[in-house]
C-alpha atoms as a PDB file:
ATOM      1  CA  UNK A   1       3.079  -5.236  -9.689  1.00  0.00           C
ATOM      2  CA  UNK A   2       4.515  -1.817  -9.587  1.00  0.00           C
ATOM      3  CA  UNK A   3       2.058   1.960 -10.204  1.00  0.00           C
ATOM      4  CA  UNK A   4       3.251   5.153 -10.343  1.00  0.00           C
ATOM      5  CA  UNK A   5       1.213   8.115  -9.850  1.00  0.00           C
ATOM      6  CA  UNK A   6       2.505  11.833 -11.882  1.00  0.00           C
ATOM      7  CA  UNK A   7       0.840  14.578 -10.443  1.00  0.00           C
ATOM      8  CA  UNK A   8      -2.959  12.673 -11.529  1.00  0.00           C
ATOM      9  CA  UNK A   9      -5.691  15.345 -10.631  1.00  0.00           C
ATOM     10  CA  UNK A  10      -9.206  13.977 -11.419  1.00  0.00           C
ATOM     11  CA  UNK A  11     -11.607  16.311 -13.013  1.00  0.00           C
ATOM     12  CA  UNK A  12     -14.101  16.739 -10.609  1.00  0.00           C
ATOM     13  CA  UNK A  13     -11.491  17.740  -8.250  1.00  0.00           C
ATOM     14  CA  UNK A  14      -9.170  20.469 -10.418  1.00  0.00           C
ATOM     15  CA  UNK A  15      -9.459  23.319  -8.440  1.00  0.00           C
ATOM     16  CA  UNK A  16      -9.383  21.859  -4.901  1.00  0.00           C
ATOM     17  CA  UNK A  17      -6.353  22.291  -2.506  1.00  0.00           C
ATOM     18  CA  UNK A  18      -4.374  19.246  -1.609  1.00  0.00           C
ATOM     19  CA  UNK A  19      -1.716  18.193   1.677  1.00  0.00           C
ATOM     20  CA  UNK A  20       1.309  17.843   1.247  1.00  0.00           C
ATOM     21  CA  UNK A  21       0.909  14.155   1.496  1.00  0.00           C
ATOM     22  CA  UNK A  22      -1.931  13.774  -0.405  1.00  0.00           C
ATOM     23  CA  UNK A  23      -1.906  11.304  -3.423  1.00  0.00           C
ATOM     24  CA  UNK A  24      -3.522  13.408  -5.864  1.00  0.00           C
ATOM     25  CA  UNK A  25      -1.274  15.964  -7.658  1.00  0.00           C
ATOM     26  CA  UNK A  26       2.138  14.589  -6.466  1.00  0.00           C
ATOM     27  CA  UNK A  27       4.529  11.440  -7.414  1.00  0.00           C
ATOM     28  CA  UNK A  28       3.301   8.685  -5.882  1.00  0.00           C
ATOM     29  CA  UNK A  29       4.489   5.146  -6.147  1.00  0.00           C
ATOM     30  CA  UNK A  30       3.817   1.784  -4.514  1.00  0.00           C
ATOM     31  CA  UNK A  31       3.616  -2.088  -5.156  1.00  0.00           C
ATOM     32  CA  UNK A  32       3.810  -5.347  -4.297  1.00  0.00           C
ATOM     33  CA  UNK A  33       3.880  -6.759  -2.050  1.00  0.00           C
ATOM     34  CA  UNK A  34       3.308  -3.755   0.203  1.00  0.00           C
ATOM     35  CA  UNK A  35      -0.404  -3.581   2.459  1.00  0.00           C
ATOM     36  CA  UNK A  36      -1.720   0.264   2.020  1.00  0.00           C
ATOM     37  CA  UNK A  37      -4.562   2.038   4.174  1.00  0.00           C
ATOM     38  CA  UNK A  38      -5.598   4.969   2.197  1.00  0.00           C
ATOM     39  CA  UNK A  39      -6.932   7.096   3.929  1.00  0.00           C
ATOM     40  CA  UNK A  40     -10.045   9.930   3.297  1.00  0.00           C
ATOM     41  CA  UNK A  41     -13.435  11.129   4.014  1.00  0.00           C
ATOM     42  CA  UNK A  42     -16.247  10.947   1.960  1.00  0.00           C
ATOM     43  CA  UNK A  43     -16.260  12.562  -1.266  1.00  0.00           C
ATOM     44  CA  UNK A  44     -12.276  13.226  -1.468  1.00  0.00           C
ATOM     45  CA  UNK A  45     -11.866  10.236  -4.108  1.00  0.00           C
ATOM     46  CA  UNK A  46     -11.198   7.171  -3.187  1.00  0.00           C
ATOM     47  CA  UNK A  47     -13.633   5.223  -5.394  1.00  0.00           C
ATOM     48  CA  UNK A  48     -11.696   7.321  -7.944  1.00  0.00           C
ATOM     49  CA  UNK A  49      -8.425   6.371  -6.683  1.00  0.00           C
ATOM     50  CA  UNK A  50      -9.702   2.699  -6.910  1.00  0.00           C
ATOM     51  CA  UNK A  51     -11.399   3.058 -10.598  1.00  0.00           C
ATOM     52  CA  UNK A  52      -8.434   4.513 -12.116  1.00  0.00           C
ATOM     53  CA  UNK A  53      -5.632   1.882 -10.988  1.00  0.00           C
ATOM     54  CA  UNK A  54      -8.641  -0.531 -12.596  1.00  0.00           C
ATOM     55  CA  UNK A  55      -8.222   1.596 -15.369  1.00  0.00           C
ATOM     56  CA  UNK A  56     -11.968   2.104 -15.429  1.00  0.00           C
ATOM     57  CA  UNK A  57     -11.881   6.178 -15.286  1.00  0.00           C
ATOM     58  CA  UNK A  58      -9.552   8.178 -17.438  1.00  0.00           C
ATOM     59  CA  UNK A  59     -11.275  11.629 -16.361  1.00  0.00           C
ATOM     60  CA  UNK A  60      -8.406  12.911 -14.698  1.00  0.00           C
ATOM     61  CA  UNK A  61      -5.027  14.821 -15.789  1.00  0.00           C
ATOM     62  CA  UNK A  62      -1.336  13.793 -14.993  1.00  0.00           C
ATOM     63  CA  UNK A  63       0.035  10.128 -16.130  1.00  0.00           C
ATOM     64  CA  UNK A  64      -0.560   6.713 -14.539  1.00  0.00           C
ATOM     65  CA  UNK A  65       1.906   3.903 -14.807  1.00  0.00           C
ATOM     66  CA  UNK A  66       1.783   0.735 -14.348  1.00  0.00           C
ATOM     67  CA  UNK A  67       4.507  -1.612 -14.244  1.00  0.00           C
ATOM     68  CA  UNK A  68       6.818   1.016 -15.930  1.00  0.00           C
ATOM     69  CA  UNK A  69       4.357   1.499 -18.613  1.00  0.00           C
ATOM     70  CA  UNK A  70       2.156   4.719 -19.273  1.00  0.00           C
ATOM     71  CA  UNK A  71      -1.332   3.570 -19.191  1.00  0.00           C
ATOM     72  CA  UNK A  72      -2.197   4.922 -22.816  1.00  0.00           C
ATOM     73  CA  UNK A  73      -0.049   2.578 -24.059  1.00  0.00           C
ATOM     74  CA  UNK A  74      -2.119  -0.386 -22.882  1.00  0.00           C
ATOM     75  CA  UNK A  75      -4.850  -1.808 -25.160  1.00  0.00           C
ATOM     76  CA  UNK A  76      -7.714  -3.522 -24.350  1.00  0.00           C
ATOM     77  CA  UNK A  77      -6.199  -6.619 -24.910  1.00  0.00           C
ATOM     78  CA  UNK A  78      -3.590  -5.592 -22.011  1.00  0.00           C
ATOM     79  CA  UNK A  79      -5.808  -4.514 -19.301  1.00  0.00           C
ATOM     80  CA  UNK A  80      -7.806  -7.868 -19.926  1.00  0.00           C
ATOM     81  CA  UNK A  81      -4.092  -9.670 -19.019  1.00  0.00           C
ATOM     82  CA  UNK A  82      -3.729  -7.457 -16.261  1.00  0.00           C
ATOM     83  CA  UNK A  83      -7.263  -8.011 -14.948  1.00  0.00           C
ATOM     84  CA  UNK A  84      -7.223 -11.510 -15.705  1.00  0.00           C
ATOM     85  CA  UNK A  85      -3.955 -12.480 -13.538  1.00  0.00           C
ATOM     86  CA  UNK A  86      -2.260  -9.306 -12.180  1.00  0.00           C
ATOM     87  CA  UNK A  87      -5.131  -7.330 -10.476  1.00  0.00           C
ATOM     88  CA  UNK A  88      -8.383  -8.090  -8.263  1.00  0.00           C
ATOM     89  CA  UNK A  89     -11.254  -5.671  -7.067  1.00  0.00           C
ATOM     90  CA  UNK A  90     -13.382  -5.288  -4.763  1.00  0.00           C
ATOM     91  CA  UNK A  91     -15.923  -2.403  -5.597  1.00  0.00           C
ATOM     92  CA  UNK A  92     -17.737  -0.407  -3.301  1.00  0.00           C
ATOM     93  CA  UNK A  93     -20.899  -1.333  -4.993  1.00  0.00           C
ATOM     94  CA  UNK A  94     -20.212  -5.328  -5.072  1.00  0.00           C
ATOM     95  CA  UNK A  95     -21.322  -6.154  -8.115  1.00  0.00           C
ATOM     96  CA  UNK A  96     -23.185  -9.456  -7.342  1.00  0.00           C
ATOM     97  CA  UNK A  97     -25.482 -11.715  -9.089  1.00  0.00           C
ATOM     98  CA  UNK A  98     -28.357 -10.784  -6.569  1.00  0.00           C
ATOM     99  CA  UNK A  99     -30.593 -13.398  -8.291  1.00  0.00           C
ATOM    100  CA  UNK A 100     -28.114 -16.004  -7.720  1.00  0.00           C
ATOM    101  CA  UNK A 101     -26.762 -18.255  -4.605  1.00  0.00           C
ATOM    102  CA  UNK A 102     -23.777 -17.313  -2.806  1.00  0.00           C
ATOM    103  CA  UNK A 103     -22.181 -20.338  -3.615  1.00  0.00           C
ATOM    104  CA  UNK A 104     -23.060 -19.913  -7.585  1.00  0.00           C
ATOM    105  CA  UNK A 105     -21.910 -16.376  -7.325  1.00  0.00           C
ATOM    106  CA  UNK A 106     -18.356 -17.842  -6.576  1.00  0.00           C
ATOM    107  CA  UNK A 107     -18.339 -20.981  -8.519  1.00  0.00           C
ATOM    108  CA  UNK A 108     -19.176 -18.871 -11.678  1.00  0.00           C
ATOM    109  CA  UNK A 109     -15.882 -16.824 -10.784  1.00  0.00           C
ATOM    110  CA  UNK A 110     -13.458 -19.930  -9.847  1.00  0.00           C
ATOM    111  CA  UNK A 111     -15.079 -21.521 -13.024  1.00  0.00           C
ATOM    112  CA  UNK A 112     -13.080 -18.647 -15.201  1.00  0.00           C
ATOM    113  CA  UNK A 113      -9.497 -19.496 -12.823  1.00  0.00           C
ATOM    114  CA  UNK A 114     -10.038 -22.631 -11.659  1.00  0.00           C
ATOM    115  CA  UNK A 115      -8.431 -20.874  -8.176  1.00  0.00           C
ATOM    116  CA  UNK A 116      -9.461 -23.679  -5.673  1.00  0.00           C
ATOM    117  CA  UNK A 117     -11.972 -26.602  -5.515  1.00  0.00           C
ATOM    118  CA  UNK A 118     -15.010 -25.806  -3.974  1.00  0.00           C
ATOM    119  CA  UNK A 119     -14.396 -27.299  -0.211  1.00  0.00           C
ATOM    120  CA  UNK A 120     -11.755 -24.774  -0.138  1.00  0.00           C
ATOM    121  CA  UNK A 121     -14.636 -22.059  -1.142  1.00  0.00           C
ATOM    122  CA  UNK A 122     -16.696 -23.121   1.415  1.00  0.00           C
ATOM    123  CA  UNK A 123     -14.237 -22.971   4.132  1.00  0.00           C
ATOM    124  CA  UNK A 124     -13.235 -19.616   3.553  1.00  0.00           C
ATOM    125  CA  UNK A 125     -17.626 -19.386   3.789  1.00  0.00           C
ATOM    126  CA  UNK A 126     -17.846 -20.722   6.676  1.00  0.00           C
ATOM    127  CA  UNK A 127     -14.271 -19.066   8.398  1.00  0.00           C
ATOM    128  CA  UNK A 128     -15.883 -15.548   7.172  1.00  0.00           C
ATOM    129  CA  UNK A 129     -19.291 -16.571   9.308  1.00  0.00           C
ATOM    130  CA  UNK A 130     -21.690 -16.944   5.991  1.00  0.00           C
ATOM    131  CA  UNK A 131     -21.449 -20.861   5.622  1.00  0.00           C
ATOM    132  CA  UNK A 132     -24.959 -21.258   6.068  1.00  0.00           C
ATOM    133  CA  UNK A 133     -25.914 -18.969   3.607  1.00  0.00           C
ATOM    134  CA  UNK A 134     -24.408 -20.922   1.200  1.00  0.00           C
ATOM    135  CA  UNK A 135     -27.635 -21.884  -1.134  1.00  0.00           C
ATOM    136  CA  UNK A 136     -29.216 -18.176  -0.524  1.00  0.00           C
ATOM    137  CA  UNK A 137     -29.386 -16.151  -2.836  1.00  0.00           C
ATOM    138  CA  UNK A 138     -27.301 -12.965  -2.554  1.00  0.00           C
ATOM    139  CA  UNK A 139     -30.302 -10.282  -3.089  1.00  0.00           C
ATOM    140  CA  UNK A 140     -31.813 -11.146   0.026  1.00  0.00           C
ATOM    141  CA  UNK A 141     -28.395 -10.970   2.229  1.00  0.00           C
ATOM    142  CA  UNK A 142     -27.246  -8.355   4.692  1.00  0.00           C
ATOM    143  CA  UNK A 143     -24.758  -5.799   3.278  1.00  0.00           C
ATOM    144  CA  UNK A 144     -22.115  -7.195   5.745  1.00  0.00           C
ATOM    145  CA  UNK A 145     -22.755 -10.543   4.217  1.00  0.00           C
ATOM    146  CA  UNK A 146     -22.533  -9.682   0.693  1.00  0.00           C
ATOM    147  CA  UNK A 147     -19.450  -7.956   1.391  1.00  0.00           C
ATOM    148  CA  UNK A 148     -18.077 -11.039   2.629  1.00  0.00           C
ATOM    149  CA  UNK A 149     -19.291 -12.688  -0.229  1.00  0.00           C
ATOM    150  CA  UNK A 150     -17.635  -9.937  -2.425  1.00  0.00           C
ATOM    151  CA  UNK A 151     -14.238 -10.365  -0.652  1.00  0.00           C
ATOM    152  CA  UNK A 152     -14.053 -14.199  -1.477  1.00  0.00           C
ATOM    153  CA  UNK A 153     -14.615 -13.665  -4.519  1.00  0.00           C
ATOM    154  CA  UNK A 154     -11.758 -11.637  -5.202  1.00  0.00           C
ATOM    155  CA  UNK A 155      -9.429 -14.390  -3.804  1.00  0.00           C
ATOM    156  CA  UNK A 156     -10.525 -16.531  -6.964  1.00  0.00           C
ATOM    157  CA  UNK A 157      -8.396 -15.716  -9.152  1.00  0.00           C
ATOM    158  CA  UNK A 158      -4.724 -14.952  -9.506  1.00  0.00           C
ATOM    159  CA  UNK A 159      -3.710 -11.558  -8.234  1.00  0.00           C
ATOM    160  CA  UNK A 160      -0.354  -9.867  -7.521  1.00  0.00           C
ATOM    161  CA  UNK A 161      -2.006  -6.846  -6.356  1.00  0.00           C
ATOM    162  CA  UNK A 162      -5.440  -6.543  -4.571  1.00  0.00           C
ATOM    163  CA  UNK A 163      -8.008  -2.916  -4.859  1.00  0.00           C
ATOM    164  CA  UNK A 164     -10.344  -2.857  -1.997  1.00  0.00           C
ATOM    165  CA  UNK A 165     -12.611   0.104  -1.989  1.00  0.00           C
ATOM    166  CA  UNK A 166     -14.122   0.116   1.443  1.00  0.00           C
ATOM    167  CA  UNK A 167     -14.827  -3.308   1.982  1.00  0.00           C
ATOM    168  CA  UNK A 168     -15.823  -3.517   5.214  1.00  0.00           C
ATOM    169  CA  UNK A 169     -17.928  -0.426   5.703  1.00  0.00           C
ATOM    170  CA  UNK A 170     -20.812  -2.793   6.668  1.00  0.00           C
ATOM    171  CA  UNK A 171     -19.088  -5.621   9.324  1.00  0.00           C
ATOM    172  CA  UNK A 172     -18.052  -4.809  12.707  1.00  0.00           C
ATOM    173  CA  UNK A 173     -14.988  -4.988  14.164  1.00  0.00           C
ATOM    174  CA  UNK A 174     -14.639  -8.982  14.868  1.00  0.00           C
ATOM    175  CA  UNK A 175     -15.679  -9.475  11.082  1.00  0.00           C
ATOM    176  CA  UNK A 176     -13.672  -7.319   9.656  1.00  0.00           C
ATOM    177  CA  UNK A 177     -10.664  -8.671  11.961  1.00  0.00           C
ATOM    178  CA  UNK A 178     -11.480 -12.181  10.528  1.00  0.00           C
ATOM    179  CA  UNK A 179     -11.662 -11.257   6.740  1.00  0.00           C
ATOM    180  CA  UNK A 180      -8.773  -9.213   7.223  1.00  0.00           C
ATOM    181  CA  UNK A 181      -6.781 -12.233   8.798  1.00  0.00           C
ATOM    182  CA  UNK A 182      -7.816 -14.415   5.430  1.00  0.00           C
ATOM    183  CA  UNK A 183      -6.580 -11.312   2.827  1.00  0.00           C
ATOM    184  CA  UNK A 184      -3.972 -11.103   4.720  1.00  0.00           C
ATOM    185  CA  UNK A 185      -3.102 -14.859   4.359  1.00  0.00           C
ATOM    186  CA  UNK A 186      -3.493 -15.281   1.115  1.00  0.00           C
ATOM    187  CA  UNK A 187      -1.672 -12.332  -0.454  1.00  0.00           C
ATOM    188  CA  UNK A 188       1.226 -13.499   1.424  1.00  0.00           C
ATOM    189  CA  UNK A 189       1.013 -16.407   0.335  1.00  0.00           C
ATOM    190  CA  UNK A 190       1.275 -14.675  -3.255  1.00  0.00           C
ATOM    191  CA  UNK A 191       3.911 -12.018  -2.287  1.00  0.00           C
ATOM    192  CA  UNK A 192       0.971  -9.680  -3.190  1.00  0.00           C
ATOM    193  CA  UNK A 193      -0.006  -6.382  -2.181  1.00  0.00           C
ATOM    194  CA  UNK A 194      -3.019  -4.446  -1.767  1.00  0.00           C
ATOM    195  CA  UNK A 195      -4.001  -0.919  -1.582  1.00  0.00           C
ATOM    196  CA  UNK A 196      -7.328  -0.703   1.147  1.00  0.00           C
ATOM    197  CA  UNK A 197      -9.808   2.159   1.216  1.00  0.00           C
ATOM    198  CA  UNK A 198     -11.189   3.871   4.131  1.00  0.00           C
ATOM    199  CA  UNK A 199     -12.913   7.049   5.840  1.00  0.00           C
ATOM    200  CA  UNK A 200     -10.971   7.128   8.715  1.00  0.00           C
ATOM    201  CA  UNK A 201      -7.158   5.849   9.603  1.00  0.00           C
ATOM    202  CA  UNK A 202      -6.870   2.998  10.835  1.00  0.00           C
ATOM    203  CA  UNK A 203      -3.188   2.221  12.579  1.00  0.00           C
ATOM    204  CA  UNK A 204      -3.505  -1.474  12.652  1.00  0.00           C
ATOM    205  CA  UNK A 205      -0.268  -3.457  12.215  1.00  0.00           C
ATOM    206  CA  UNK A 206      -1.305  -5.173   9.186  1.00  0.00           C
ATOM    207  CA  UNK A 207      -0.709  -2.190   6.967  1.00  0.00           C
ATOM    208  CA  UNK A 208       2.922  -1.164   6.654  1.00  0.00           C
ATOM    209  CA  UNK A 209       2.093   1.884   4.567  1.00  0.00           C
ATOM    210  CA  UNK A 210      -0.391   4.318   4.705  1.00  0.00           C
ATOM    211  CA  UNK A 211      -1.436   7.131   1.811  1.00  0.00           C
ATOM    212  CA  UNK A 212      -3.867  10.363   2.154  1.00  0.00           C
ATOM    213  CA  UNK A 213      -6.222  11.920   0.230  1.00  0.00           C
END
């Protein structure tokens, strides 16, 4: 999974001044299976950042590609194929089934990839500290816990590149170490990569790249 980045200026930010090393307005390119911390305070874009590698905004100027092809080019039938077995996502908003259980939140997901059986889904549960949370339903759960939730959930399926957009805003720092061990795992055991959002930097050794905003 390779993107490239040509001088891409979203329009809410034309206008603004950016570093040197910022990622907006410059050439920019990254991929599997590299780990990425990008790093920004609020408001500079980084749900953007995130939304247009999903290809869900195209409110900006400058080119995106994505493995060597300009992102115009790709129909809907191509980002489905790219969603479907090339790219996970982990919004900032979650995007749960708040009515239903955790564990029917993720079977409904591994139902569509048939990823792993479901002991496997509740030991990553239980190793993320929400296995007995298993039959509640997701609307009545803690942030932190949804978020854990959230980031299981994007392990079900086939990936070769993972967007997180400030997934752990909500856990502390022994929970985050702990989901961070088990996205670390897996993507390795993919030869993925994944590009991680955050409001502050964040040297640790996991990442071996990190990007400004």
């Amino acid at each position: 999974m390779k993107f490239e980045l040509q001088h891409i200026v979203p329009d809410p930010l034309k206008g603004e001044a950016f570093l040197a090393d910022s990622v907006w307005n410059q050439k920019v390119g990254f991929g599997s299976p590299e780990k990425i911390l990008l790093n920004a305070s609020s408001g500079k874009g980084k749900s953007t950042f995130i939304n247009i590698l999903y290809g869900l905004r195209k409110d900006y100027s400058g080119a995106l590609i994505i493995n060597e092809k300009p992102v115009e080019q790709y129909s809907i039938h191509d980002w489905i194929e790219l969603r479907r077995g090339d790219l996970s996502f982990i919004p900032q908003d979650l995007q749960l089934f708040h009515s239903s259980t955790v564990l029917e939140n993720l079977i409904l997901k591994n139902k569509l990839t048939h990823q792993y059986n479901e002991s496997i889904i509740i030991e990553m549960l239980e190793r993320l500290g929400i296995g007995d949370k298993i039959h509640q339903s997701c609307g009545t759960l803690s942030m932190g816990q949804q978020q854990r939730v959230a980031i299981i959930r994007s392990l079900l399926q086939p990936f070769t590149f993972l967007l997180m957009d400030e997934p752990f805003s909500h856990l502390d720092e022994k929970n985050t170490a702990i989901a961070m061990n088990l996205i670390n795992e897996v993507t390795e055991e993919r030869g993925a990569g994944y590009v991680l959002t955050s409001l502050g930097s964040n040297h640790d050794q996991t990442f071996n790249r990190e990007l400004n905003i």
